[in-house]
PDB file of N, CA and C in Angstrom:
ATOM      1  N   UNK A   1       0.840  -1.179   0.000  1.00  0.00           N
ATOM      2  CA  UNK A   1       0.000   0.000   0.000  1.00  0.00           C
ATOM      3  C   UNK A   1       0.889   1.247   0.000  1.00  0.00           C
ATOM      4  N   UNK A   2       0.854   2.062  -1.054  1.00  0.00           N
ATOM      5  CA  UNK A   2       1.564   3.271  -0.762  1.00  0.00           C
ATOM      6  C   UNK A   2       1.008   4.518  -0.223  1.00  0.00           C
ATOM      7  N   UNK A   3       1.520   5.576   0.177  1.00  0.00           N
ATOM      8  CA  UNK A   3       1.459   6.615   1.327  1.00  0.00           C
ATOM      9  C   UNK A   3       1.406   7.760   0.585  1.00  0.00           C
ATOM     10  N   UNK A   4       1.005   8.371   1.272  1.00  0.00           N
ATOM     11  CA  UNK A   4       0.787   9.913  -0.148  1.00  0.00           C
ATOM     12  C   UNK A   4       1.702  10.299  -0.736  1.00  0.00           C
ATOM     13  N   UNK A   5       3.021  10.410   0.090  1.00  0.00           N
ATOM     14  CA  UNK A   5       3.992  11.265  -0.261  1.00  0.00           C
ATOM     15  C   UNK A   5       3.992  10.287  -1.847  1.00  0.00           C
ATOM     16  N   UNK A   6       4.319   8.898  -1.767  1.00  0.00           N
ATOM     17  CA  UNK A   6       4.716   8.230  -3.301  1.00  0.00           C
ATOM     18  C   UNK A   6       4.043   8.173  -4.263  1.00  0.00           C
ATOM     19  N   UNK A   7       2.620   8.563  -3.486  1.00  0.00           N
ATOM     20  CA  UNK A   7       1.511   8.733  -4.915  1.00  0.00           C
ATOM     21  C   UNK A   7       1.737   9.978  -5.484  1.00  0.00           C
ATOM     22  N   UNK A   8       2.174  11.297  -4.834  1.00  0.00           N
ATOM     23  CA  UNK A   8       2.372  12.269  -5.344  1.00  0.00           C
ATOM     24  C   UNK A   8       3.523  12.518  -6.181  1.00  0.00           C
ATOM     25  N   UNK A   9       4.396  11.743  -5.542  1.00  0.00           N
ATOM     26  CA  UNK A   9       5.712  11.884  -6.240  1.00  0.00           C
ATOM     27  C   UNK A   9       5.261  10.815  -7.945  1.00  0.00           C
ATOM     28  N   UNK A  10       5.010   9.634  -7.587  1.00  0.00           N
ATOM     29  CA  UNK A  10       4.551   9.147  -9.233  1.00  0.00           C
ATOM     30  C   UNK A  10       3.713   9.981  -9.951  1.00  0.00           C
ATOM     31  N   UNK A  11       2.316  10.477  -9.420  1.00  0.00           N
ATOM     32  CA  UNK A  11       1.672  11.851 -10.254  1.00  0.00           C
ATOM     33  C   UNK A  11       2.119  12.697 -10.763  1.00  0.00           C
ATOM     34  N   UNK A  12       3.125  13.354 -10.055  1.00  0.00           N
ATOM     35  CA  UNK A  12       4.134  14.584 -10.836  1.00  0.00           C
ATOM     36  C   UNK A  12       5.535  13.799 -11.926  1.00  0.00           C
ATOM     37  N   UNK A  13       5.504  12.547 -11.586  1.00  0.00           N
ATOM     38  CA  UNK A  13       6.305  11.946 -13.000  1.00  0.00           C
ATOM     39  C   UNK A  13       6.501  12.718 -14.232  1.00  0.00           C
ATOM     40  N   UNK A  14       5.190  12.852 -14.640  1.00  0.00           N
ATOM     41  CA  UNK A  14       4.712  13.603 -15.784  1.00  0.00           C
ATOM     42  C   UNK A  14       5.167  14.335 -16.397  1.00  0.00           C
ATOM     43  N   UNK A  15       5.436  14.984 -16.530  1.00  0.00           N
ATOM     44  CA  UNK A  15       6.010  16.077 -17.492  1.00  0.00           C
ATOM     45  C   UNK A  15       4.687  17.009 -17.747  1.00  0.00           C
ATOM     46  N   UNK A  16       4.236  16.380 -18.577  1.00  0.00           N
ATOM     47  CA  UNK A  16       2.518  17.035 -18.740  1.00  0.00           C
ATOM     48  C   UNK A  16       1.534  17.646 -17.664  1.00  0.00           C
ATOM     49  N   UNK A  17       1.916  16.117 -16.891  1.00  0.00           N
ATOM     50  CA  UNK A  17       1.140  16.732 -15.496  1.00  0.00           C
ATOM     51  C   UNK A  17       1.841  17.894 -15.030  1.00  0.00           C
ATOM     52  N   UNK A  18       3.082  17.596 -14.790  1.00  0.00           N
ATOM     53  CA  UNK A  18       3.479  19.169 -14.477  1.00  0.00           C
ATOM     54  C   UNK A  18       3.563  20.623 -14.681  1.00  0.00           C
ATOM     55  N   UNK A  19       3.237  20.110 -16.531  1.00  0.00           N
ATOM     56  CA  UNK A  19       3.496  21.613 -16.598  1.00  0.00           C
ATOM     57  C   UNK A  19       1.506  22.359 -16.435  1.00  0.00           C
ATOM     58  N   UNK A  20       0.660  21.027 -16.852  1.00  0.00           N
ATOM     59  CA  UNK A  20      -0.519  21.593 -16.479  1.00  0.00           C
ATOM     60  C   UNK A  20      -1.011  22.519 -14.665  1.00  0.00           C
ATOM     61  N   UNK A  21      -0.160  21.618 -13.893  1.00  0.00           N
ATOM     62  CA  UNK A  21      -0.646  21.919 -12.556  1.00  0.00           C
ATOM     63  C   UNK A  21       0.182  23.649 -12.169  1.00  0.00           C
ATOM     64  N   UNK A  22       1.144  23.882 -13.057  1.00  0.00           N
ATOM     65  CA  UNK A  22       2.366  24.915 -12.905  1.00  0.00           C
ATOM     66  C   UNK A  22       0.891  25.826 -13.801  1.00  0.00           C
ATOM     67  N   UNK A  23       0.695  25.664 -14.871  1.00  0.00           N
ATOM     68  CA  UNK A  23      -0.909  26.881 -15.264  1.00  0.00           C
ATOM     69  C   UNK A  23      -1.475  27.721 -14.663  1.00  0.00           C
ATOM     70  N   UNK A  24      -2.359  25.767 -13.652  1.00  0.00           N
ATOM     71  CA  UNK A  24      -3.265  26.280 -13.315  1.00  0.00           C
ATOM     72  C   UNK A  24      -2.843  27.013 -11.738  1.00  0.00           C
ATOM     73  N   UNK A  25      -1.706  26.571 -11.287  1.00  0.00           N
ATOM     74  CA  UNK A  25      -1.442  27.365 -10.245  1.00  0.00           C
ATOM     75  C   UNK A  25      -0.707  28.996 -10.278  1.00  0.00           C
ATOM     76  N   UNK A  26      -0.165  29.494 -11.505  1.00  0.00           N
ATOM     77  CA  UNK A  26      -0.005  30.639 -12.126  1.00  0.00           C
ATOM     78  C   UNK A  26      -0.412  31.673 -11.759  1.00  0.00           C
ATOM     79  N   UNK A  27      -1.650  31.816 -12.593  1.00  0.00           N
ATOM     80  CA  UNK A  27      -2.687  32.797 -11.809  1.00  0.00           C
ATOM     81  C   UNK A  27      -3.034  33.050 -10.412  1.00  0.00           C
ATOM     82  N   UNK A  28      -3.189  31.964 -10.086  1.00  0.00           N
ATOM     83  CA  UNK A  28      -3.799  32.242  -8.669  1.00  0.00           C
ATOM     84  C   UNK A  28      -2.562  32.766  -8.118  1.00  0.00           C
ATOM     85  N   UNK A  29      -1.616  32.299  -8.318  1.00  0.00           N
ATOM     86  CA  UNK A  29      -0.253  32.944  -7.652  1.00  0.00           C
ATOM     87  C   UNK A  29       0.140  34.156  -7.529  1.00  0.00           C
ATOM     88  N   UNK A  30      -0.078  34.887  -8.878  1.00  0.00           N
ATOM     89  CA  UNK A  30      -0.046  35.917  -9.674  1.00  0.00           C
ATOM     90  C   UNK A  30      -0.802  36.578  -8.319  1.00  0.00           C
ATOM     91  N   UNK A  31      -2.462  36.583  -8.160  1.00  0.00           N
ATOM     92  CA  UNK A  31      -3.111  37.460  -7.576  1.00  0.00           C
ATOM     93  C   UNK A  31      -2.725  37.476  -6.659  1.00  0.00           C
ATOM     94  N   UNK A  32      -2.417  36.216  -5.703  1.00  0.00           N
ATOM     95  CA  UNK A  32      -2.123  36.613  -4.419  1.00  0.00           C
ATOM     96  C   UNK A  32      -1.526  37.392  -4.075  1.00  0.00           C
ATOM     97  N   UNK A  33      -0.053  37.361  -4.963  1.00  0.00           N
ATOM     98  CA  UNK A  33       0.918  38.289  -4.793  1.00  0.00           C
ATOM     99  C   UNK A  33       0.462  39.960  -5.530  1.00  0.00           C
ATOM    100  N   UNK A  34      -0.612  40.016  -5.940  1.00  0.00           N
ATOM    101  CA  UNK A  34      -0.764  41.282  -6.384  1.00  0.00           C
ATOM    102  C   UNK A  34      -1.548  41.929  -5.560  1.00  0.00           C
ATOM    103  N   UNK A  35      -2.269  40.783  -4.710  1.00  0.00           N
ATOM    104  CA  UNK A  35      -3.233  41.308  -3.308  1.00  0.00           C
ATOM    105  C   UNK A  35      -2.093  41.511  -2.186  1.00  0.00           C
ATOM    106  N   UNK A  36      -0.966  41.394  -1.487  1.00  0.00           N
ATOM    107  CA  UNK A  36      -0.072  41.252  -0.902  1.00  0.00           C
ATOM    108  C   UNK A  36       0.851  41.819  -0.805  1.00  0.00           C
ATOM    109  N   UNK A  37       1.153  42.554  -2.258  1.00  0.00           N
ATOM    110  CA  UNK A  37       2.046  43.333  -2.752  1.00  0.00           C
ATOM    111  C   UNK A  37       2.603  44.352  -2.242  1.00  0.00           C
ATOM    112  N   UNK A  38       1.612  45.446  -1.285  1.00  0.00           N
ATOM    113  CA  UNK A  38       1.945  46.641  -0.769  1.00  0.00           C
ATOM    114  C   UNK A  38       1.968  46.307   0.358  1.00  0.00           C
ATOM    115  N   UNK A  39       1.705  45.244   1.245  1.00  0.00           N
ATOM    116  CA  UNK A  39       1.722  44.895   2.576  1.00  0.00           C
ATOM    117  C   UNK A  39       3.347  44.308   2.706  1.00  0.00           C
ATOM    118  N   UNK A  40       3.643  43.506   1.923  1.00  0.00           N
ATOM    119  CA  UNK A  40       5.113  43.181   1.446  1.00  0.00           C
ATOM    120  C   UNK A  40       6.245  44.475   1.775  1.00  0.00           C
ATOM    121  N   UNK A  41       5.742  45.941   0.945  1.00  0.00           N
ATOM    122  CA  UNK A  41       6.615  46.608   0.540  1.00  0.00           C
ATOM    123  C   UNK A  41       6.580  47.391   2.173  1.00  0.00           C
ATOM    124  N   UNK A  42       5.288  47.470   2.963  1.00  0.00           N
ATOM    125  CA  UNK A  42       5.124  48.120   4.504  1.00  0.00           C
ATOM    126  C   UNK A  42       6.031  47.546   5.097  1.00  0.00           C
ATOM    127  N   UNK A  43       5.726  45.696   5.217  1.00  0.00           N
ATOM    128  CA  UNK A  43       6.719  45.385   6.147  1.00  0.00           C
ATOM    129  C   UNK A  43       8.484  45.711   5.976  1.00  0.00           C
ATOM    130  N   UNK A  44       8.639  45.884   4.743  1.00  0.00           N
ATOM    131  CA  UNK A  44      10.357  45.915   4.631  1.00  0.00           C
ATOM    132  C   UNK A  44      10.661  47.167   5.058  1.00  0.00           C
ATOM    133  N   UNK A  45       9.394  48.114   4.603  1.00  0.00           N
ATOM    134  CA  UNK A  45       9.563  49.528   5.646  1.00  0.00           C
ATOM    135  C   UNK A  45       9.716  49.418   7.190  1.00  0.00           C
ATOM    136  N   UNK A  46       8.794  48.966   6.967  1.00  0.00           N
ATOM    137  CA  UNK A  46       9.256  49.082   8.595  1.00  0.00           C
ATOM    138  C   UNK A  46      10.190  48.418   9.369  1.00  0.00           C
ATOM    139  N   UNK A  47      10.502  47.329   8.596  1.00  0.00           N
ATOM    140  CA  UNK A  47      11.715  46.511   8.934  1.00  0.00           C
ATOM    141  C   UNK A  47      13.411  47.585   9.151  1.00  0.00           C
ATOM    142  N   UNK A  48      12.782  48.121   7.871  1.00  0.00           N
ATOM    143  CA  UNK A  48      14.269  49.276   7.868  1.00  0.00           C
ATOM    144  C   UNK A  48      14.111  50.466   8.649  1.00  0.00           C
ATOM    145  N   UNK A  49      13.338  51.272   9.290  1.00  0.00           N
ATOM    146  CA  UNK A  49      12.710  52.040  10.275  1.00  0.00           C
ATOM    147  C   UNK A  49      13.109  51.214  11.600  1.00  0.00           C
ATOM    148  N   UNK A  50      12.844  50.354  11.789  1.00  0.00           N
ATOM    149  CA  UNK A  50      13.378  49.385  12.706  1.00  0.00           C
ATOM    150  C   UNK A  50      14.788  49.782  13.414  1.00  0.00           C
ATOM    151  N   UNK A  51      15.456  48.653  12.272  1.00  0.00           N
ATOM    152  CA  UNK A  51      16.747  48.508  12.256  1.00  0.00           C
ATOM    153  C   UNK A  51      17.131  50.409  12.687  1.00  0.00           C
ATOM    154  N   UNK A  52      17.081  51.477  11.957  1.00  0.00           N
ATOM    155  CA  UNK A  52      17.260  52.635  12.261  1.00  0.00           C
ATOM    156  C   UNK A  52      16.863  53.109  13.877  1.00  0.00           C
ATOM    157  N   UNK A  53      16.244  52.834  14.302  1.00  0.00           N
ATOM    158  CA  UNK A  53      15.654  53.303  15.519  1.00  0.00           C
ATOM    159  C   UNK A  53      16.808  52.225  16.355  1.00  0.00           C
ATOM    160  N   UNK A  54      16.826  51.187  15.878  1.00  0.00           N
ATOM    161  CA  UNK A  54      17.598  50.649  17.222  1.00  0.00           C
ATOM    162  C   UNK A  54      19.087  50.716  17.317  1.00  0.00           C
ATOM    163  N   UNK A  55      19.629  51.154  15.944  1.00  0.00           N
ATOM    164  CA  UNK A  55      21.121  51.505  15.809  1.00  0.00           C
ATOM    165  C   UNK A  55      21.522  53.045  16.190  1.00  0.00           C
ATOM    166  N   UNK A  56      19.921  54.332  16.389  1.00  0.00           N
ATOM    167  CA  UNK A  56      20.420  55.534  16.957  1.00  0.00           C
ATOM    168  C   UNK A  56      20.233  54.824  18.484  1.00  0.00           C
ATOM    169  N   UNK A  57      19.285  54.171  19.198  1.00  0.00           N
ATOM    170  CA  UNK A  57      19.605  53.653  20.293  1.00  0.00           C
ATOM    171  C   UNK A  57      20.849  53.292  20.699  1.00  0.00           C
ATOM    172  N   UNK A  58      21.215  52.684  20.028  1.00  0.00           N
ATOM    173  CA  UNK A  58      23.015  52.232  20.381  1.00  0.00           C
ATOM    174  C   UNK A  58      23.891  53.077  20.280  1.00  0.00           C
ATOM    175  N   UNK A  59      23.778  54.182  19.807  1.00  0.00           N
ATOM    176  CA  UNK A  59      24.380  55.121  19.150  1.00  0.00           C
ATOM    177  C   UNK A  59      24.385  55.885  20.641  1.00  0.00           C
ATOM    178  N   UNK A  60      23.338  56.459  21.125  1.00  0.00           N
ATOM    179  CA  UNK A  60      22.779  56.678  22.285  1.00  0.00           C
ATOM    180  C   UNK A  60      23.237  56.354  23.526  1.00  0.00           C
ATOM    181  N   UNK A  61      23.032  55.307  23.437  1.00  0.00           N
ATOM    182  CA  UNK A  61      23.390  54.238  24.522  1.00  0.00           C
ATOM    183  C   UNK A  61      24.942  54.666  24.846  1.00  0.00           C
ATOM    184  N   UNK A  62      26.141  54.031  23.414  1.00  0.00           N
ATOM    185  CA  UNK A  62      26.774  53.805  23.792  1.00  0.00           C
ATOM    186  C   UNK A  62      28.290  55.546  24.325  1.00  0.00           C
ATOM    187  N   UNK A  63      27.272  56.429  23.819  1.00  0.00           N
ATOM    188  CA  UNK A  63      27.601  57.992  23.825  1.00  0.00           C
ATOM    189  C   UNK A  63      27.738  58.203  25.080  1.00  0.00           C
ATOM    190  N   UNK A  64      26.380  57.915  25.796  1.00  0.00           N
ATOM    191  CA  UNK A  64      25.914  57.947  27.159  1.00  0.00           C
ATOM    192  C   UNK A  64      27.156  57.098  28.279  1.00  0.00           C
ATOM    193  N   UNK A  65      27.322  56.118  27.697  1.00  0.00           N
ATOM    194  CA  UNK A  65      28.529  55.055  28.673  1.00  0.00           C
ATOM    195  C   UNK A  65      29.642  55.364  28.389  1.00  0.00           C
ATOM    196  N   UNK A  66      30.245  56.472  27.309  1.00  0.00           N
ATOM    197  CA  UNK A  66      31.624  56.866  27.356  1.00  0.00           C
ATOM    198  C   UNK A  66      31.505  58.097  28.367  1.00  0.00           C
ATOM    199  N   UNK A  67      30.542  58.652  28.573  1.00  0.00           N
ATOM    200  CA  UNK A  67      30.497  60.171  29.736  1.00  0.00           C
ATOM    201  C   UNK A  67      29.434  59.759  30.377  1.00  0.00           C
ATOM    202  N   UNK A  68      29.554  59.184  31.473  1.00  0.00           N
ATOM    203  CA  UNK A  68      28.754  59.280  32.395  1.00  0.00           C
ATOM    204  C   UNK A  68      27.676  60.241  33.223  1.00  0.00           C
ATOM    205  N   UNK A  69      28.649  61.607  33.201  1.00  0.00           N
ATOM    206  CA  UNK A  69      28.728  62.517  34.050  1.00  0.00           C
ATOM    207  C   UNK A  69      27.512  63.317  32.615  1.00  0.00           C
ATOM    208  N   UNK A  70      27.212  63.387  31.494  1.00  0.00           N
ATOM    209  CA  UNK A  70      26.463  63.573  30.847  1.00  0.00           C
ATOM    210  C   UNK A  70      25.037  63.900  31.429  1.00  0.00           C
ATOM    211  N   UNK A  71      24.742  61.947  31.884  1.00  0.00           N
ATOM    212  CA  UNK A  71      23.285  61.526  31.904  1.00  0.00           C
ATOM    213  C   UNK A  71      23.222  62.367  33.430  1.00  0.00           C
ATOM    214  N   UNK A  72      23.673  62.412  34.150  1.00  0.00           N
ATOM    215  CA  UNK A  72      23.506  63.439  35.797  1.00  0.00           C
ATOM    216  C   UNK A  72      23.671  65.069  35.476  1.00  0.00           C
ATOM    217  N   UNK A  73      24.206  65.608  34.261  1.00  0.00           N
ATOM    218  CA  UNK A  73      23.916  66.894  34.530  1.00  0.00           C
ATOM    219  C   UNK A  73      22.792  67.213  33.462  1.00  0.00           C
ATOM    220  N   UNK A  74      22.421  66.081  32.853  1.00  0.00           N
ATOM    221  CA  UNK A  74      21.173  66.224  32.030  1.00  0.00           C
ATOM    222  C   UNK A  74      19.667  66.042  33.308  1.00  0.00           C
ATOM    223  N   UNK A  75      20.216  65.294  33.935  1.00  0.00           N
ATOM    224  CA  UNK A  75      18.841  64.849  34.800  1.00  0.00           C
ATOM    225  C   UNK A  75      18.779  65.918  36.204  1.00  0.00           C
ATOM    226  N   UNK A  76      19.877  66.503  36.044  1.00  0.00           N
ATOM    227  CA  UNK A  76      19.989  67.803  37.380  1.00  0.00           C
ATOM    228  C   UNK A  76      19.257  68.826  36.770  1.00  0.00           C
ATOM    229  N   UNK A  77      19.036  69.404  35.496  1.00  0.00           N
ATOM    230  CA  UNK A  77      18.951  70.809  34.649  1.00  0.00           C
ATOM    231  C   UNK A  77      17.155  70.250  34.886  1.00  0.00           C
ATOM    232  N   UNK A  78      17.061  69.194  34.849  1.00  0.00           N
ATOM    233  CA  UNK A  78      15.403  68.843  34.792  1.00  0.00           C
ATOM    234  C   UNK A  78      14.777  69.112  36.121  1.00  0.00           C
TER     235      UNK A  78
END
C-alpha cells in the first residue's frame, strides 16, 4: 500500500502533469501576490525604520557610557 507522499511523487512523473498543474497554479499565484504586494513593501519599511531606531539607540546608549557625568547633569537641569 503506498502513502501519499509516493503517490504524489509518481503523479508529478509527468512532465505534462506538471506543466498543467504549474498553469493552473499561475494565476492564482499571480493574484495573491498582487493582493499582498503593498503589505510586502510596509513590512520591509518598517523593517528598515526598525533597524534605524535601534542603531540611533546604540548610538545613544553607547555615547551615554563613554560620559557618564552627561546623563547626571542632564537629569539635574530637569
Amino acid at each position: 500500500m503506498k502513502n501519499i507522499k509516493d503517490t504524489c511523487i509518481e503523479f508529478f512523473q509527468n512532465e505534462d502533469i506538471r506543466k498543467d498543474v504549474k498553469d493552473i497554479i499561475k494565476p492564482i499565484v499571480n493574484i495573491v501576490y498582487n493582493e499582498i504586494y503593498v503589505y510586502l513593501w510596509l513590512i520591509c519599511l518598517y523593517n528598515v525604520f526598525l533597524i534605524f531606531i535601534i542603531l540611533a539607540n546604540l548610538f545613544l546608549l553607547l555615547h551615554f557610557l563613554k560620559k557618564p557625568n552627561t546623563i547626571v547633569a542632564m537629569l539635574s537641569d530637569v
